[in-house]
PDB file of N, CA and C in Angstrom:
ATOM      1  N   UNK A   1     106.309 104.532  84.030  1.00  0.00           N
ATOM      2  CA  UNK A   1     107.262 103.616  84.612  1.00  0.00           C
ATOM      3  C   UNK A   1     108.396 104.438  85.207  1.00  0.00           C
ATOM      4  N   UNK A   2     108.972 104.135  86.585  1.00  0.00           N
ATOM      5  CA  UNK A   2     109.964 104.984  87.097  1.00  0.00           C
ATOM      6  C   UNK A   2     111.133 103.540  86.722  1.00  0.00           C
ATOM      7  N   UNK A   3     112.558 104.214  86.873  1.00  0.00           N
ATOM      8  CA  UNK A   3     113.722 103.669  87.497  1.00  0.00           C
ATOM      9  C   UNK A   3     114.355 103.469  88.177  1.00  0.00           C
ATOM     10  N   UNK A   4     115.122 102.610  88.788  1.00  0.00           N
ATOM     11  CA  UNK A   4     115.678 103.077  89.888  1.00  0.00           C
ATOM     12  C   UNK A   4     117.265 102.395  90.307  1.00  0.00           C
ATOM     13  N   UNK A   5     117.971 103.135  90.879  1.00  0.00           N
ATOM     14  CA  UNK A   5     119.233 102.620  90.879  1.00  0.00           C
ATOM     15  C   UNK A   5     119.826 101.770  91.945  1.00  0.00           C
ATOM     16  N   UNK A   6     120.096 100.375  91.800  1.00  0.00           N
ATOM     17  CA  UNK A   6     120.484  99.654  93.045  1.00  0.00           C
ATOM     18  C   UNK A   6     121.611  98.725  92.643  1.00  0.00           C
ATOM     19  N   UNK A   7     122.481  98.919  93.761  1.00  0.00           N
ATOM     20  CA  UNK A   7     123.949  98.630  94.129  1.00  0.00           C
ATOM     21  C   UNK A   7     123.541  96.968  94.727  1.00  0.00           C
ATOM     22  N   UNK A   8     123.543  95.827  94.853  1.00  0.00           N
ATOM     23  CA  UNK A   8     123.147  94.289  95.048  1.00  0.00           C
ATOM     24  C   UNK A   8     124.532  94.506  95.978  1.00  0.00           C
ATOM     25  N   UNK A   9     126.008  94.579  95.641  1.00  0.00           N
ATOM     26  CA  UNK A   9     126.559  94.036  96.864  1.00  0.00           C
ATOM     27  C   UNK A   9     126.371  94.748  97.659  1.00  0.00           C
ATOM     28  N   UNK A  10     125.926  95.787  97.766  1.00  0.00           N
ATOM     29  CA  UNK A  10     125.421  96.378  99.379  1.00  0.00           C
ATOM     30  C   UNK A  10     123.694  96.769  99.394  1.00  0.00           C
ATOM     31  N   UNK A  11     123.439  96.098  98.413  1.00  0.00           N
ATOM     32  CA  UNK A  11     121.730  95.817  99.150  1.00  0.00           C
ATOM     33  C   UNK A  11     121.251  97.344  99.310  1.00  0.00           C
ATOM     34  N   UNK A  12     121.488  98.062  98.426  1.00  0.00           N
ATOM     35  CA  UNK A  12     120.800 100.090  98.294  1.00  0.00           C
ATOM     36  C   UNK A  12     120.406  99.996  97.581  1.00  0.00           C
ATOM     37  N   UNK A  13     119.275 100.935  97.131  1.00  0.00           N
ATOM     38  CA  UNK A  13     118.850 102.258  96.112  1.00  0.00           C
ATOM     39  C   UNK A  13     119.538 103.117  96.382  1.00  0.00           C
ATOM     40  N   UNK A  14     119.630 104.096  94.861  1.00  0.00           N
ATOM     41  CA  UNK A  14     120.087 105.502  95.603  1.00  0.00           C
ATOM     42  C   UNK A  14     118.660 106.152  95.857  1.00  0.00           C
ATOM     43  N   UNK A  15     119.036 107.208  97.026  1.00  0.00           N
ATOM     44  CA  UNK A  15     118.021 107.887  97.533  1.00  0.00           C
ATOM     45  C   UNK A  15     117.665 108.777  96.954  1.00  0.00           C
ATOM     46  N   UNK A  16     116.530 109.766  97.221  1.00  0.00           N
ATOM     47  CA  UNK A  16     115.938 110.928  96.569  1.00  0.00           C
ATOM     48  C   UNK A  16     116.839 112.335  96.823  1.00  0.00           C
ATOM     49  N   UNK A  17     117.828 112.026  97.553  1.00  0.00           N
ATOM     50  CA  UNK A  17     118.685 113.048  97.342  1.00  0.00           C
ATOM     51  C   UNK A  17     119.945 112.819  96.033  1.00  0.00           C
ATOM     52  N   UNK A  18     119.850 112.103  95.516  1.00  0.00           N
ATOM     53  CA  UNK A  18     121.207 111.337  94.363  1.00  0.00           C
ATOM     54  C   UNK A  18     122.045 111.214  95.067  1.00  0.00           C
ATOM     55  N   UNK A  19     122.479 111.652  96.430  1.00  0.00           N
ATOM     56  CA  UNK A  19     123.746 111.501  96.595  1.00  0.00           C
ATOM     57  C   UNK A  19     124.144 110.372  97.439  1.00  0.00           C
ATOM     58  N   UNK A  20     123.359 109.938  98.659  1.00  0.00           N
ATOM     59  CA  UNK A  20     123.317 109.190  99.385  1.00  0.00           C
ATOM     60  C   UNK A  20     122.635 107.480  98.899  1.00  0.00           C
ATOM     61  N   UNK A  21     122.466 106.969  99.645  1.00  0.00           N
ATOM     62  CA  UNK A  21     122.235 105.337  99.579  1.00  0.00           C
ATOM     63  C   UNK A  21     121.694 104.951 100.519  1.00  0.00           C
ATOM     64  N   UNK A  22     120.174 103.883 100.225  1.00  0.00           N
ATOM     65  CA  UNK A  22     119.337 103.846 101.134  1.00  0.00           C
ATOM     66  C   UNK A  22     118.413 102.445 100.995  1.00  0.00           C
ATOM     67  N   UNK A  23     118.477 101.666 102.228  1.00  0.00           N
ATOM     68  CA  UNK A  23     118.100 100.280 102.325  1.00  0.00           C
ATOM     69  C   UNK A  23     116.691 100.330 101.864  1.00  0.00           C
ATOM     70  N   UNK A  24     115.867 101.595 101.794  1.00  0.00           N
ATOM     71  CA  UNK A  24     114.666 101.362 101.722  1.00  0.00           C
ATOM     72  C   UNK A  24     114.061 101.571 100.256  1.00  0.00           C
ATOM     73  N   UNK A  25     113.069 100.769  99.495  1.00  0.00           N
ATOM     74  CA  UNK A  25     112.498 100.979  98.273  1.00  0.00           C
ATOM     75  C   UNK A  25     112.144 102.213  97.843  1.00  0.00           C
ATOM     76  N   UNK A  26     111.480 102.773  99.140  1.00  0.00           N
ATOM     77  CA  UNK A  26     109.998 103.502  99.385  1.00  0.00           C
ATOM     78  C   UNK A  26     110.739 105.315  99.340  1.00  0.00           C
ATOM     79  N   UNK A  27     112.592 105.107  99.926  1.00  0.00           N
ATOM     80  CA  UNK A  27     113.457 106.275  99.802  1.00  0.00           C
ATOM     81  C   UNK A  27     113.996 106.296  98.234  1.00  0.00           C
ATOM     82  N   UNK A  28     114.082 105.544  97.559  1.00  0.00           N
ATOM     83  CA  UNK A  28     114.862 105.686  96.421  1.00  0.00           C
ATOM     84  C   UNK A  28     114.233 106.561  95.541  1.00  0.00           C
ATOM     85  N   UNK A  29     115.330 107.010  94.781  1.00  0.00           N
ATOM     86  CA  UNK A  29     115.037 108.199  94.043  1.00  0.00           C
ATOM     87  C   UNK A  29     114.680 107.391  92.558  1.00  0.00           C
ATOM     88  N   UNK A  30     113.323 107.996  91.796  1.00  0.00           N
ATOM     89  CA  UNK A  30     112.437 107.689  90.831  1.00  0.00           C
ATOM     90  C   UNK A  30     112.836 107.939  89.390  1.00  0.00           C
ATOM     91  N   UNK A  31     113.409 107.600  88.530  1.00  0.00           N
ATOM     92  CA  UNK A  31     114.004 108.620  87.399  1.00  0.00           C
ATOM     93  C   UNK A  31     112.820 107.985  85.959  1.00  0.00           C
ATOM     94  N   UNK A  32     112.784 108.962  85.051  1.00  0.00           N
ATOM     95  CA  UNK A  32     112.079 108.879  84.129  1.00  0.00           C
ATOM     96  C   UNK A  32     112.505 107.865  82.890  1.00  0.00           C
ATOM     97  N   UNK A  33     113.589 107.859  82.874  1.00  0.00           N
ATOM     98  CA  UNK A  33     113.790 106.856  82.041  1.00  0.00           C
ATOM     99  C   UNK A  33     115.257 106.213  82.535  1.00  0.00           C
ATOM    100  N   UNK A  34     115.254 104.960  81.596  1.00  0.00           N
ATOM    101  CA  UNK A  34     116.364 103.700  81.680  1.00  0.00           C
ATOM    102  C   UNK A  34     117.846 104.585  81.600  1.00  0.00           C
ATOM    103  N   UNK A  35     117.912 105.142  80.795  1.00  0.00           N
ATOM    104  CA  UNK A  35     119.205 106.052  80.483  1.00  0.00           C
ATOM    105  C   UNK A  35     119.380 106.850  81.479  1.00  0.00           C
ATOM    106  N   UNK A  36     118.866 107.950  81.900  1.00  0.00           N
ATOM    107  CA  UNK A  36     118.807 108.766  82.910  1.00  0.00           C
ATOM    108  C   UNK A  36     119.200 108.222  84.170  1.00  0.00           C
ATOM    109  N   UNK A  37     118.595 107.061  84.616  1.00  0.00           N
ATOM    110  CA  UNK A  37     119.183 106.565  85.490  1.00  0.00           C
ATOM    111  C   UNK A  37     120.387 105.957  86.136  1.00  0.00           C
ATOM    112  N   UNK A  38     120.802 105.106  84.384  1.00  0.00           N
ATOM    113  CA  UNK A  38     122.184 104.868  84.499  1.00  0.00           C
ATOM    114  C   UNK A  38     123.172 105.789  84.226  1.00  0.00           C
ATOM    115  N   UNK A  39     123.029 107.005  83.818  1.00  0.00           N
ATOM    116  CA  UNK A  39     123.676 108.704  83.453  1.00  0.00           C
ATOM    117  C   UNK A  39     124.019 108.632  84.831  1.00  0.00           C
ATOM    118  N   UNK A  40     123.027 108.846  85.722  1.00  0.00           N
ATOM    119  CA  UNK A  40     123.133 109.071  87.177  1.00  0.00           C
ATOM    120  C   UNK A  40     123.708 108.135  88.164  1.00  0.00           C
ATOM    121  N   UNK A  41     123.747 106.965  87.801  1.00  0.00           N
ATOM    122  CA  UNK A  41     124.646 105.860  88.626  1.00  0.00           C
ATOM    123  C   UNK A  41     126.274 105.955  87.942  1.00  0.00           C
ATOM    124  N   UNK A  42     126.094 106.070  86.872  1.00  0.00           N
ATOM    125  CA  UNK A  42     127.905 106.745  86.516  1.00  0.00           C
ATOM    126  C   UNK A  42     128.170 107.566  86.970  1.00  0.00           C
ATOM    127  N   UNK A  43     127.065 109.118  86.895  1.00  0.00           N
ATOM    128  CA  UNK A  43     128.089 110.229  87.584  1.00  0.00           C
ATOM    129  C   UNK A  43     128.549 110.044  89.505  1.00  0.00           C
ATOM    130  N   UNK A  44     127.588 109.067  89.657  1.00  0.00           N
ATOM    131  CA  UNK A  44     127.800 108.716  91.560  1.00  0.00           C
ATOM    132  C   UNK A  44     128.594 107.683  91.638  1.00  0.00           C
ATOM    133  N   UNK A  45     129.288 106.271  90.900  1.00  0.00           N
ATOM    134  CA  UNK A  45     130.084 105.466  90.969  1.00  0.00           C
ATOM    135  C   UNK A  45     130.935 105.443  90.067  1.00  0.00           C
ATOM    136  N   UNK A  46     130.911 105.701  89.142  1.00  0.00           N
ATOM    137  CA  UNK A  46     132.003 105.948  87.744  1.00  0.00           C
ATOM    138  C   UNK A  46     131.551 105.250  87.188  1.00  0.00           C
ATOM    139  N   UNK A  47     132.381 105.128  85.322  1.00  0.00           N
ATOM    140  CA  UNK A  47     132.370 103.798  85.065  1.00  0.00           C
ATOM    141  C   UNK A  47     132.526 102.739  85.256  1.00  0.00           C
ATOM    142  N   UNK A  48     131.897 101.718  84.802  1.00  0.00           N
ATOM    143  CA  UNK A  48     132.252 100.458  84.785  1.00  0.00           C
ATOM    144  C   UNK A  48     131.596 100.322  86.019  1.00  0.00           C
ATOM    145  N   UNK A  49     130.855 100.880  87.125  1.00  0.00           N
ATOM    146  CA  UNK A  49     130.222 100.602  87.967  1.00  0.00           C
ATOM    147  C   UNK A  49     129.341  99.227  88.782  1.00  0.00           C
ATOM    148  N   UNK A  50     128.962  98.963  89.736  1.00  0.00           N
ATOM    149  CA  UNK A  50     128.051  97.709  89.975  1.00  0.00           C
ATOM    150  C   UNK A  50     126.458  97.671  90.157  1.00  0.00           C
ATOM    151  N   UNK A  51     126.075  99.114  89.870  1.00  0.00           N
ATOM    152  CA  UNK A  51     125.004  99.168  89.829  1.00  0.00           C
ATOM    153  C   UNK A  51     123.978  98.775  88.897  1.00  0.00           C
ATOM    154  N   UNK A  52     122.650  98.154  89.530  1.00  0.00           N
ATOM    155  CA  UNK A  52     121.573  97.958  87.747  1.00  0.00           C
ATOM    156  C   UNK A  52     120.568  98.990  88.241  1.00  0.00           C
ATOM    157  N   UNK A  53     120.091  99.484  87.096  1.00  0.00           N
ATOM    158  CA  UNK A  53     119.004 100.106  87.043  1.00  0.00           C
ATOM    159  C   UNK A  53     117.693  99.077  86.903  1.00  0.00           C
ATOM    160  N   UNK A  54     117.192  99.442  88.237  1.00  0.00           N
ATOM    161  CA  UNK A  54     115.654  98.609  87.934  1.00  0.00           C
ATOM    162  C   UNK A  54     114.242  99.251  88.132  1.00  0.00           C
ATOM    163  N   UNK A  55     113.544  98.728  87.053  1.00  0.00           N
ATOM    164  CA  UNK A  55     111.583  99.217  86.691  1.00  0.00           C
ATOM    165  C   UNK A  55     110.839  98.835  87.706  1.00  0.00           C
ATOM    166  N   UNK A  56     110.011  99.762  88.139  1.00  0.00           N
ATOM    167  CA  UNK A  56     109.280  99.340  88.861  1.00  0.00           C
ATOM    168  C   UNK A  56     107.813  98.361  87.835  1.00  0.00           C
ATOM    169  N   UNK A  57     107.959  98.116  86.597  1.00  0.00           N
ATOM    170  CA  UNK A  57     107.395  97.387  86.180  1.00  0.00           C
ATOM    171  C   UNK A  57     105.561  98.008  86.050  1.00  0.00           C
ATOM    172  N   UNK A  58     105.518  99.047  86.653  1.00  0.00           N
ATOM    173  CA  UNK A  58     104.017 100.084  86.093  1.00  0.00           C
ATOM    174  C   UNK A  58     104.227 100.765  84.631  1.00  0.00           C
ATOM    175  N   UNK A  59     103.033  99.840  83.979  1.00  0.00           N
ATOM    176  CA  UNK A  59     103.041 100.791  82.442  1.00  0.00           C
ATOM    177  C   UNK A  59     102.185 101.929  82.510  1.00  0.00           C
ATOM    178  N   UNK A  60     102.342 103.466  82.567  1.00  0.00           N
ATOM    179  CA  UNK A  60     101.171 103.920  82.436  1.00  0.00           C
ATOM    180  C   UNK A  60     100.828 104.518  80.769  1.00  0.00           C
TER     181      UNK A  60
END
């Protein structure tokens, strides 16, 4: 199962570079787990942030 980080009031993932932000699914950057991902949406928006981390919902 990947993760992935998306911002709803502006309609992004973050991209496969972490740093940038990107309308497309298919650009977003993949993270291994639930934590990791939101580690990584704090260190790019701070706390208290608007981002959710979401599963792509594949169990392997």
């Amino acid at each position: 199962m990947s993760f992935y980080v998306y911002r709803p009031t502006e309609k992004v993932f973050l991209a496969d570079d972490e740093k940038t932000w990107t309308d497309f699914f298919f650009d977003a950057a993949g993270f291994t787990s639930r934590k990791l991902a939101d580690q990584i949406a704090e260190r790019e928006l701070g706390p208290g942030h608007d981002a959710y981390v979401l599963d792509d919902g594949i169990e392997v």
